[in-house]
Protein backbone atom coordinates (compact mmCIF):
# COMPACT_ATOMS: atom_id res chain seq x y z
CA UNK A 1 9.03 5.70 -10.32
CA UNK A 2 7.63 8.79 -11.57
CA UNK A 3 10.04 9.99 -14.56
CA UNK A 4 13.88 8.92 -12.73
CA UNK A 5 15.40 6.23 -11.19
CA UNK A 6 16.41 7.32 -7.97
CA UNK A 7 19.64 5.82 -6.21
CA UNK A 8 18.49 3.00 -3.68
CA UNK A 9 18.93 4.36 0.03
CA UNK A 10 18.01 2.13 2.99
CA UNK A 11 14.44 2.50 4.36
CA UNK A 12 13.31 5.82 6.51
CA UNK A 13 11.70 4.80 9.65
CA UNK A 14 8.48 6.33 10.65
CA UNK A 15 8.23 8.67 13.67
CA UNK A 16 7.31 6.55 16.70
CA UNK A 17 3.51 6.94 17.77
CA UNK A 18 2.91 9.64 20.45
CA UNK A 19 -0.34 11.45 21.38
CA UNK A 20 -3.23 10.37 18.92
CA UNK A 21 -3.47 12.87 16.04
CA UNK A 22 -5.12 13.24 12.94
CA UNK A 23 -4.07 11.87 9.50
CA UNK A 24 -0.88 13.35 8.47
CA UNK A 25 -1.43 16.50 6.82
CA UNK A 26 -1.16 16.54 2.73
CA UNK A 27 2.75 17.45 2.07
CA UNK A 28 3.99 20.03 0.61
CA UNK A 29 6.21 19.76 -2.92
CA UNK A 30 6.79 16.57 -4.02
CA UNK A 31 10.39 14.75 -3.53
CA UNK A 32 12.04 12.53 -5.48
CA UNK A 33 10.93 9.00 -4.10
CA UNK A 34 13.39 6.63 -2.18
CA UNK A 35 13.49 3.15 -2.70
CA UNK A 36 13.36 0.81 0.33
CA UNK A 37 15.04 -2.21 0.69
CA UNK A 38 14.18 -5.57 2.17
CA UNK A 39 16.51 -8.35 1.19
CA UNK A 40 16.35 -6.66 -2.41
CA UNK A 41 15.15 -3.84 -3.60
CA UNK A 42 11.64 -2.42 -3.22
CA UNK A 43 10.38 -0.09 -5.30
CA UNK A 44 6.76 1.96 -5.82
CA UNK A 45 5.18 1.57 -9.06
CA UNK A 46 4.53 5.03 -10.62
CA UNK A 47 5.38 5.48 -14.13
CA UNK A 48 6.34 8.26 -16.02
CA UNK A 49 3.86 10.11 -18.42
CA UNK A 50 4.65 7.57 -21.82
CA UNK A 51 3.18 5.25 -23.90
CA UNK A 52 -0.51 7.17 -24.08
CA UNK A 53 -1.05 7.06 -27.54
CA UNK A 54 -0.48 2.65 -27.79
CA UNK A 55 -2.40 2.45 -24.22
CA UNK A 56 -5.02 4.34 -25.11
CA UNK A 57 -5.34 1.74 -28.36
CA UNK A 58 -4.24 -1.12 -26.49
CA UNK A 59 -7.36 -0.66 -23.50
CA UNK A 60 -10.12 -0.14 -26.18
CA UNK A 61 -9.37 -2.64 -28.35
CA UNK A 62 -9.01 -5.25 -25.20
CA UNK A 63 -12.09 -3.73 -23.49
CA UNK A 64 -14.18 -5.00 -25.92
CA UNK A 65 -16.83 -7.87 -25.35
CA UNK A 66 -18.70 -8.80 -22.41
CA UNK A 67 -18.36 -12.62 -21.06
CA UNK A 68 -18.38 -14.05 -17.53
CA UNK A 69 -14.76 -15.25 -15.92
CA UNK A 70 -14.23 -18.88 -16.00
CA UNK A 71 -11.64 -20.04 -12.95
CA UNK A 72 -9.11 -21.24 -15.88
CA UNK A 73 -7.68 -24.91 -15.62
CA UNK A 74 -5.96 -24.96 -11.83
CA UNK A 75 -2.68 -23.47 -12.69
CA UNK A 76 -3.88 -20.46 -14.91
CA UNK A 77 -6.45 -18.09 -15.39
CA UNK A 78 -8.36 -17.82 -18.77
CA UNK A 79 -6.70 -14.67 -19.00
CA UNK A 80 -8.83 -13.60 -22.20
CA UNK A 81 -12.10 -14.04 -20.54
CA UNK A 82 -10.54 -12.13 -16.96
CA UNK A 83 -9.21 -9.30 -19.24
CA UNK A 84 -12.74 -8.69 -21.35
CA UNK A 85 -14.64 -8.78 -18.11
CA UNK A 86 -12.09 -6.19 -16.15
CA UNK A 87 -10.64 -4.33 -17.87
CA UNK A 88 -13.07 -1.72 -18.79
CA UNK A 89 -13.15 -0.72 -15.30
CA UNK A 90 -9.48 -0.03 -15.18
CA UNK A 91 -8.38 3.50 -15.30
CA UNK A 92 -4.62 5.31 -15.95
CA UNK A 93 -4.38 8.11 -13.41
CA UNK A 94 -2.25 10.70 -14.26
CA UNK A 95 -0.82 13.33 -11.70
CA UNK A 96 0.74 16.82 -12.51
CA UNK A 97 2.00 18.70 -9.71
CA UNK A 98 4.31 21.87 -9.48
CA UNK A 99 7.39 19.06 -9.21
CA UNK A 100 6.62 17.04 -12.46
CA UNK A 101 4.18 14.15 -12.26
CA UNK A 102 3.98 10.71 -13.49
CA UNK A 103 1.32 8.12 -14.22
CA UNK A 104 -0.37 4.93 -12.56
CA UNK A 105 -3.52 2.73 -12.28
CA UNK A 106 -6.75 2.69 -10.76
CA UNK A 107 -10.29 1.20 -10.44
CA UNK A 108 -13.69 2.03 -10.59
CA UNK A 109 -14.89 0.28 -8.13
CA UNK A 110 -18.34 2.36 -7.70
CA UNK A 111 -20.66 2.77 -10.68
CA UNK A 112 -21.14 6.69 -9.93
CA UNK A 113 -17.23 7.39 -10.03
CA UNK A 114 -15.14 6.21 -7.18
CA UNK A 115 -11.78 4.73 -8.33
CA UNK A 116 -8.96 3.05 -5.56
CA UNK A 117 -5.81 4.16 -6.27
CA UNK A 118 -2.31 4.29 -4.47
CA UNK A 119 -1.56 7.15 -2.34
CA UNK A 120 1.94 7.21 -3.69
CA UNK A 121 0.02 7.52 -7.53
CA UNK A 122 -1.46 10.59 -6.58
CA UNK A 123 0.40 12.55 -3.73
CA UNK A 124 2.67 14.63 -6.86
CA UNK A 125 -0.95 16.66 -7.16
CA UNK A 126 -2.34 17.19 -3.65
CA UNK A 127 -0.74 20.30 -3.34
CA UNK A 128 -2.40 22.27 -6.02
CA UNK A 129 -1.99 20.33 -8.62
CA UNK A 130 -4.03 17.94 -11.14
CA UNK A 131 -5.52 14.48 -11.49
CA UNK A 132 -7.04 12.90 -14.17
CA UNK A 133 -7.76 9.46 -15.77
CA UNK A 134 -8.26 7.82 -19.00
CA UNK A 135 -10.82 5.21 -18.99
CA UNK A 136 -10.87 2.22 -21.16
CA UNK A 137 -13.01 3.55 -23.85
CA UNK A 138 -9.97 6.44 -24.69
CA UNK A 139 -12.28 9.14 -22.49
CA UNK A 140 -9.88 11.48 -20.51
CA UNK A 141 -11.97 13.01 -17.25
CA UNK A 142 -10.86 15.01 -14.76
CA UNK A 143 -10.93 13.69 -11.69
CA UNK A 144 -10.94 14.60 -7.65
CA UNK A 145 -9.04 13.41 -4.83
CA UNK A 146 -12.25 12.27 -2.36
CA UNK A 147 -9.37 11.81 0.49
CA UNK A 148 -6.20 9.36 0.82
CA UNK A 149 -4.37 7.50 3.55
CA UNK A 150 -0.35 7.50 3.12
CA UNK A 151 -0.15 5.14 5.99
CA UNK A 152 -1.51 2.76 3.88
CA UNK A 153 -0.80 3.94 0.98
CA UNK A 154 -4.53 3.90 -0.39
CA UNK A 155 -6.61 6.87 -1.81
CA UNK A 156 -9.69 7.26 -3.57
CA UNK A 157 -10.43 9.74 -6.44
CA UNK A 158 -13.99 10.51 -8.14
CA UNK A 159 -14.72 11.26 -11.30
CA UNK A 160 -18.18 13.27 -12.55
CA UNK A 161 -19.73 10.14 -14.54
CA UNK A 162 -22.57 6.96 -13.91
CA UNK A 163 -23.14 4.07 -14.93
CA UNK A 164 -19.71 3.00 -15.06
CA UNK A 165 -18.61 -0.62 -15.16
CA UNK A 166 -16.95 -1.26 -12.39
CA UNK A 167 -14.53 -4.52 -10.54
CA UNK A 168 -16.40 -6.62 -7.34
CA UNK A 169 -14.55 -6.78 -4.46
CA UNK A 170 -13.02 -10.21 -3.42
CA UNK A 171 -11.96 -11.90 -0.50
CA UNK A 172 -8.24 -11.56 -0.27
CA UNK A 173 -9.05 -14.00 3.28
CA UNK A 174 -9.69 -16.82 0.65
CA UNK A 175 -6.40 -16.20 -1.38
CA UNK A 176 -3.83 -19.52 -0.89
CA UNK A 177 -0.44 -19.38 -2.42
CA UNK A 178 -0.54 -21.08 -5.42
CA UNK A 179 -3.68 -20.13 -6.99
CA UNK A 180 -3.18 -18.13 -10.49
CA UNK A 181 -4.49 -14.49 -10.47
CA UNK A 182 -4.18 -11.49 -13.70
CA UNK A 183 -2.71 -8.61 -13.20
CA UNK A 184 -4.23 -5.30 -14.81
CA UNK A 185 -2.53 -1.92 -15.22
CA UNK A 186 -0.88 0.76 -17.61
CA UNK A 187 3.27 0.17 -16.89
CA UNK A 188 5.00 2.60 -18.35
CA UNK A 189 1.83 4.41 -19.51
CA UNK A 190 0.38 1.72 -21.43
CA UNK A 191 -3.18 1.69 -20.63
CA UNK A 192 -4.86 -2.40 -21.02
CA UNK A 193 -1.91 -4.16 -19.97
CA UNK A 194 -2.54 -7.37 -18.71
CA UNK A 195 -0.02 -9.88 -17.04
CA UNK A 196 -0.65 -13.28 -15.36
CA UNK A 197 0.86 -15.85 -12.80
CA UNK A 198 0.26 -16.97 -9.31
CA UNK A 199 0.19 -15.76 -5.62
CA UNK A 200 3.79 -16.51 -4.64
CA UNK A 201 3.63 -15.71 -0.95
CA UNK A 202 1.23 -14.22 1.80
CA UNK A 203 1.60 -12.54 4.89
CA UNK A 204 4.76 -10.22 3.46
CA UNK A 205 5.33 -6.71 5.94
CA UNK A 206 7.08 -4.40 3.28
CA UNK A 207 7.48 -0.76 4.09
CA UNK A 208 7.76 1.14 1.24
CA UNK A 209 8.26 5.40 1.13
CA UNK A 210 5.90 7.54 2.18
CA UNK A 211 4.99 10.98 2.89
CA UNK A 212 7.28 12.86 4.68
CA UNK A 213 9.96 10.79 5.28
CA UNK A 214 7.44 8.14 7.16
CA UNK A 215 6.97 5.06 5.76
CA UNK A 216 4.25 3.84 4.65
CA UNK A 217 3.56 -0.19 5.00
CA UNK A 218 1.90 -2.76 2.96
CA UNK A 219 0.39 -4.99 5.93
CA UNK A 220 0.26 -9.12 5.08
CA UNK A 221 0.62 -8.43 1.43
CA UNK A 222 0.23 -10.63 -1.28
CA UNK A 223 3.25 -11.68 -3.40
CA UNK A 224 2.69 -12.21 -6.70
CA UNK A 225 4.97 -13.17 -9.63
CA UNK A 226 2.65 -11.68 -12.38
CA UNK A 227 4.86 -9.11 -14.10
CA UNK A 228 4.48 -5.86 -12.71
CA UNK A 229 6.44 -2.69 -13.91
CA UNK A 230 6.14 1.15 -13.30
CA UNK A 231 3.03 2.58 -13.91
CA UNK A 232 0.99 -0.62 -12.67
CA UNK A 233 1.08 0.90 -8.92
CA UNK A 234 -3.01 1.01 -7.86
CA UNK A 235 -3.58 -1.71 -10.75
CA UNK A 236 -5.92 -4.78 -9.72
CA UNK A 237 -4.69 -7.90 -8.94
CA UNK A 238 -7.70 -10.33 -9.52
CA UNK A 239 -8.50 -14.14 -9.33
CA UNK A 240 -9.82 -15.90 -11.85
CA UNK A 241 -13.95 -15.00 -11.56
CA UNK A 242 -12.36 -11.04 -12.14
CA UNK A 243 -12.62 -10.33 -8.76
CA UNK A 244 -10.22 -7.97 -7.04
CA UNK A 245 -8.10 -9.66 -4.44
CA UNK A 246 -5.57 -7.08 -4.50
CA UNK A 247 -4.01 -3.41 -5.12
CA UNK A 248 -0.66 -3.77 -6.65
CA UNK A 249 1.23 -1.34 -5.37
CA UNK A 250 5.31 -2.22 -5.39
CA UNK A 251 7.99 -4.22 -6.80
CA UNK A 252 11.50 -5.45 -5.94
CA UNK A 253 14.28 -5.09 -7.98
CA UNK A 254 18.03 -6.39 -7.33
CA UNK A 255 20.59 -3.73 -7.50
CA UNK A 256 23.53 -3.92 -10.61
CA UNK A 257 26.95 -3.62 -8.75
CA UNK A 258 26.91 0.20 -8.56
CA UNK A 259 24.24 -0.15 -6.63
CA UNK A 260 21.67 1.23 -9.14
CA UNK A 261 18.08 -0.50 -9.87
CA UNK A 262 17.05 -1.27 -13.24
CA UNK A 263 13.17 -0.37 -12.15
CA UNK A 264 11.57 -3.47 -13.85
CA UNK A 265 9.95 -6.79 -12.85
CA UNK A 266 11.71 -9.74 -11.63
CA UNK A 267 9.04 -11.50 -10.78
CA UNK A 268 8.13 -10.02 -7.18
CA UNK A 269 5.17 -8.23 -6.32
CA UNK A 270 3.49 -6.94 -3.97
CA UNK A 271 -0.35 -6.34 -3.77
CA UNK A 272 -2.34 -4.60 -0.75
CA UNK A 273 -4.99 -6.97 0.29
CA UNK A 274 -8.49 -6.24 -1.04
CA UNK A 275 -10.19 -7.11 2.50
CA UNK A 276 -7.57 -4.89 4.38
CA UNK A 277 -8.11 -2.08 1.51
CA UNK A 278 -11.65 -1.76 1.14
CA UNK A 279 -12.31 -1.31 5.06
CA UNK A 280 -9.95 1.99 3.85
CA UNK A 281 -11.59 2.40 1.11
CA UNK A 282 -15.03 2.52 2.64
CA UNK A 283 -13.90 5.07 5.22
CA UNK A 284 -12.45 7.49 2.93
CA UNK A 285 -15.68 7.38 1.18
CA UNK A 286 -17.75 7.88 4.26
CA UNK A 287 -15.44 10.58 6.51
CA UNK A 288 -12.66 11.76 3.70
CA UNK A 289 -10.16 10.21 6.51
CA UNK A 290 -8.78 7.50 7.83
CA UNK A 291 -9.14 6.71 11.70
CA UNK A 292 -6.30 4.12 13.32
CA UNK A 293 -6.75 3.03 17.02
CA UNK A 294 -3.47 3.74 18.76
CA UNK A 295 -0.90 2.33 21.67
CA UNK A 296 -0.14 5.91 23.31
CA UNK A 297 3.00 5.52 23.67
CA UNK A 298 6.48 7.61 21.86
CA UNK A 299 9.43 5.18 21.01
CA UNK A 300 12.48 4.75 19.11
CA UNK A 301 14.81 1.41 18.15
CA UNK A 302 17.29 0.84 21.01
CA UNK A 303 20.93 0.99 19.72
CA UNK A 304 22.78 -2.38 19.87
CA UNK A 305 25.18 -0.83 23.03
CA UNK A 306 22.15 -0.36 24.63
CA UNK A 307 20.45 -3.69 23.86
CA UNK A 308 24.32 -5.07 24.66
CA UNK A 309 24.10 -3.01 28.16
CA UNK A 310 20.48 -4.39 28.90
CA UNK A 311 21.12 -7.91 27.44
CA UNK A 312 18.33 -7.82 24.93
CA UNK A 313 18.61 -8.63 20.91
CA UNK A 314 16.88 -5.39 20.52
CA UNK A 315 13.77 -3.63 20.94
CA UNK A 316 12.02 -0.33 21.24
CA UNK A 317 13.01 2.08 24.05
CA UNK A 318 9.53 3.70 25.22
CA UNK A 319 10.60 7.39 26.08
CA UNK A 320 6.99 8.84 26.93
CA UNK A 321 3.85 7.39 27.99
CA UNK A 322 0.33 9.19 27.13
CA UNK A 323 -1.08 9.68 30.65
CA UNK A 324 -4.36 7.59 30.31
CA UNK A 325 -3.42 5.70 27.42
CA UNK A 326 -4.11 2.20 25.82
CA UNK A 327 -0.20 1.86 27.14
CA UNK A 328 -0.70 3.72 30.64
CA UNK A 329 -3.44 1.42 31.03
CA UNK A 330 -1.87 -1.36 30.33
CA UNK A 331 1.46 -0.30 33.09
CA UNK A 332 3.82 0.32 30.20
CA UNK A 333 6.38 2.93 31.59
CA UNK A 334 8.98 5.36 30.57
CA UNK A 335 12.34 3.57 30.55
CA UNK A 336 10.63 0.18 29.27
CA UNK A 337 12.13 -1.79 26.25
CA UNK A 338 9.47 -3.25 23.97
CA UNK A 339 10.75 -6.77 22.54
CA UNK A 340 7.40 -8.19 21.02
CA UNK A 341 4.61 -7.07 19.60
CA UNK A 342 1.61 -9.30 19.24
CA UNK A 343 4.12 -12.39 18.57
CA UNK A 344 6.57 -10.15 16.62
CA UNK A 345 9.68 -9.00 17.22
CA UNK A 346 10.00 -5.48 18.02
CA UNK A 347 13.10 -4.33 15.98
CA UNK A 348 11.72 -1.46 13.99
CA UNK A 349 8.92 0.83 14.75
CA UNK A 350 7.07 -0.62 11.73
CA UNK A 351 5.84 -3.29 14.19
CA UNK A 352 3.57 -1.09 15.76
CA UNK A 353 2.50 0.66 12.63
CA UNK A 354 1.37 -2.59 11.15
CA UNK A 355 -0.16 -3.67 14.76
CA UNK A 356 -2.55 -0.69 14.20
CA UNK A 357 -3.13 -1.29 10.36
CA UNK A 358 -4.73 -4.71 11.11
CA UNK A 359 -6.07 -4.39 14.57
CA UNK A 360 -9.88 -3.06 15.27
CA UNK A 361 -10.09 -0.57 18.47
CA UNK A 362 -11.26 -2.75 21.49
CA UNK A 363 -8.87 -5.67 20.57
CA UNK A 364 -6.20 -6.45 23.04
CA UNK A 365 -2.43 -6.45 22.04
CA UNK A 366 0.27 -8.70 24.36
CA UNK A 367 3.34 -6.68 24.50
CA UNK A 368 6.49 -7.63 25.82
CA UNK A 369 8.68 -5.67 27.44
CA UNK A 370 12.10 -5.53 29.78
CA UNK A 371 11.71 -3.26 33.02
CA UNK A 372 14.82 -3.35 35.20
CA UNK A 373 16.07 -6.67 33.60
CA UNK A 374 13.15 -8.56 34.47
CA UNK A 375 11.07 -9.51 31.43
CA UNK A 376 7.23 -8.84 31.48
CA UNK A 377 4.05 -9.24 29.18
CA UNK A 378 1.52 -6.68 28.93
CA UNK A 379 -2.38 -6.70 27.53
CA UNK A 380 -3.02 -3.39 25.65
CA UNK A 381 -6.52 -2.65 24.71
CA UNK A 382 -6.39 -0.19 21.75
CA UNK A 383 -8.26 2.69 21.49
CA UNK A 384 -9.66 5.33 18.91
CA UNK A 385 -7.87 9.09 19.16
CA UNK A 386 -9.94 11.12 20.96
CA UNK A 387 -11.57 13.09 18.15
């Protein structure tokens, strides 16, 4: 979190999905952030604005030395070799905005500038305030915001320098749980950190806060129990060759019995996958923006009396249809109750959010739904907005 802990409150769901729009527009001052829960605790990874002086020691004194990654012995990574080989490409971002600020990590991942950061990171300075990051070498630059994406929570900042070492992409596709990866990052301000362990789980859906109330969701993350901690949010997770498989981006934490969260690692991670983020990446770098296809359609979880009355487990009531819409299309109606979503249960609206996330316009969606008690399956094609 950025320089509190705030109290744990049960996720916000996003609004449902109407007419295509634009991105959301940047918000306004920044709020405290929430912490959404899953079966514990999940938390963002901003830290507050400590620890610069040991960090700044800690990353140039670890930078130092040039070898190629080995793929360690099976159950670890040569975390030496991973750790002179990345970290000089890993940045601490630090973000001052009218409402305080806090710190996080990013990395260059372009040798004329670009960095990948979270959205989350950076979002206490889009509204006039002021980014910067201190490289490995103890060189503080300014730096820009090139354009973000708090659906995804993913943004990309540039910095006025060349020739910059930077991290290769990976292939999150190839990740299998098990396999040791190093995690890189400045928690709690401290600039070089480095953590290790393994890829714990795949596939997790964990929606996390986002801009205005919305959530933002981390779609088939990767679990990790390498130890994580405030201020490693936008940190690389990477395999053993160095190569980034990962933005880690949140933690869970289990509440004490007043309910409060201590904030630090307990062993579970969660890391955007690099194959999912750089498809982000690479459009915020092309267009400043971030274009989703889209259902056309407006809905909202169905109350349990109302699933009771219609003698479904749940679903999504679908309350408007976008006349000519992936949805319209498809003969999804007013009145309908959504119950799956490509093979998923439809119980929160985050079902369709992720849908989008990870599906390409042009790709057909089956979507069950309940019309009149009768239970039906539907083929949406989804679309681009109209721009």
């Amino acid at each position: 979190m950025a320089d509190s802990q705030p109290a744990p409150e049960s996720p916000t769901p996003p609004a449902p999905p109407a007419a295509p729009t634009s991105p959301p527009s940047p918000p306004g001052r920044r709020r405290p952030w929430p912490i959404a829960l899953i079966a514990v605790v999940v938390g963002l990874i901003v830290g507050g604005a400590l620890g610069w002086g040991a960090g700044r020691i800690g990353a140039s004194n670890a930078a130092s030395g040039t070898s190629t990654p080995a793929p360690g012995n099976g159950n670890t990574c040569d975390a030496i070799t991973v750790s002179n080989d990345v970290l000089p490409a890993v940045v601490t971002v630090s973000a001052i905005g009218q409402s305080g600020g806090g710190t996080g990590t990013g990395e260059i991942i372009r040798s004329d500038g670009y960095i990948v950061t979270n959205n989350h990171v950076i979002s206490a300075a889009v509204d006039g305030g002021t980014l910067s990051v201190l490289l490995s070498s103890g060189v503080q630059a300014p730096a820009d915001l090139v354009g973000r994406d708090p659906r995804s929570d993913l943004a990309v900042l540039k910095i006025d320098k060349t020739s910059l070492p930077t991290v290769p992409w990976g292939h999150s596709s190839a990740v299998v749980v098990g396999q040791p990866v190093v995690a890189l990052g400045a928690p709690l301000g401290l600039s070089g950190t480095v953590t290790s362990g393994i890829v714990s789980a795949l596939g997790r859906t964990v929606p996390v806060p986002g801009d205005n109330g919305q959530n933002a969701i981390l779609a088939n993350a990767i679990q990790t129990d390498a130890s994580i901690n405030p201020g490693n949010s936008g940190g690389a997770l990477v395999d053993c060759k160095g190569a980034l498989i990962g933005i880690n981006s949140a933690i869970a934490t289990v509440p004490n019995s007043a309910g409060q969260t201590g904030g630090g690692s307990v062993g579970i991670g969660f890391a955007i996958p690099a194959d999912f983020a750089q498809a982000i990446v690479d459009q915020i770098i092309a267009t400043g923006k971030v274009t989703y296809p889209y259902f056309g359609i407006s809905v909202a979880p169905l109350p349990p009396a109302a699933a009771q009355e219609l003698k479904v487990p749940g679903g999504l009531y679908v309350f408007s249809v976008v006349e000519g819409g992936p949805a319209a299309q498809a003969g999804l109606k007013e009145g309908d109750v959504i119950t799956e979503v490509n093979g998923h249960p439809a119980t929160s609206v985050d079902v369709l959010t992720q849908t989008v996330m990870t599906t390409k316009a042009g790709q057909t969606v089956p979507v069950t739904y309940v019309r009149d008690g009768q239970t039906h399956t539907a083929q949406v094609t989804l679309q681009n907005p109209a721009s």
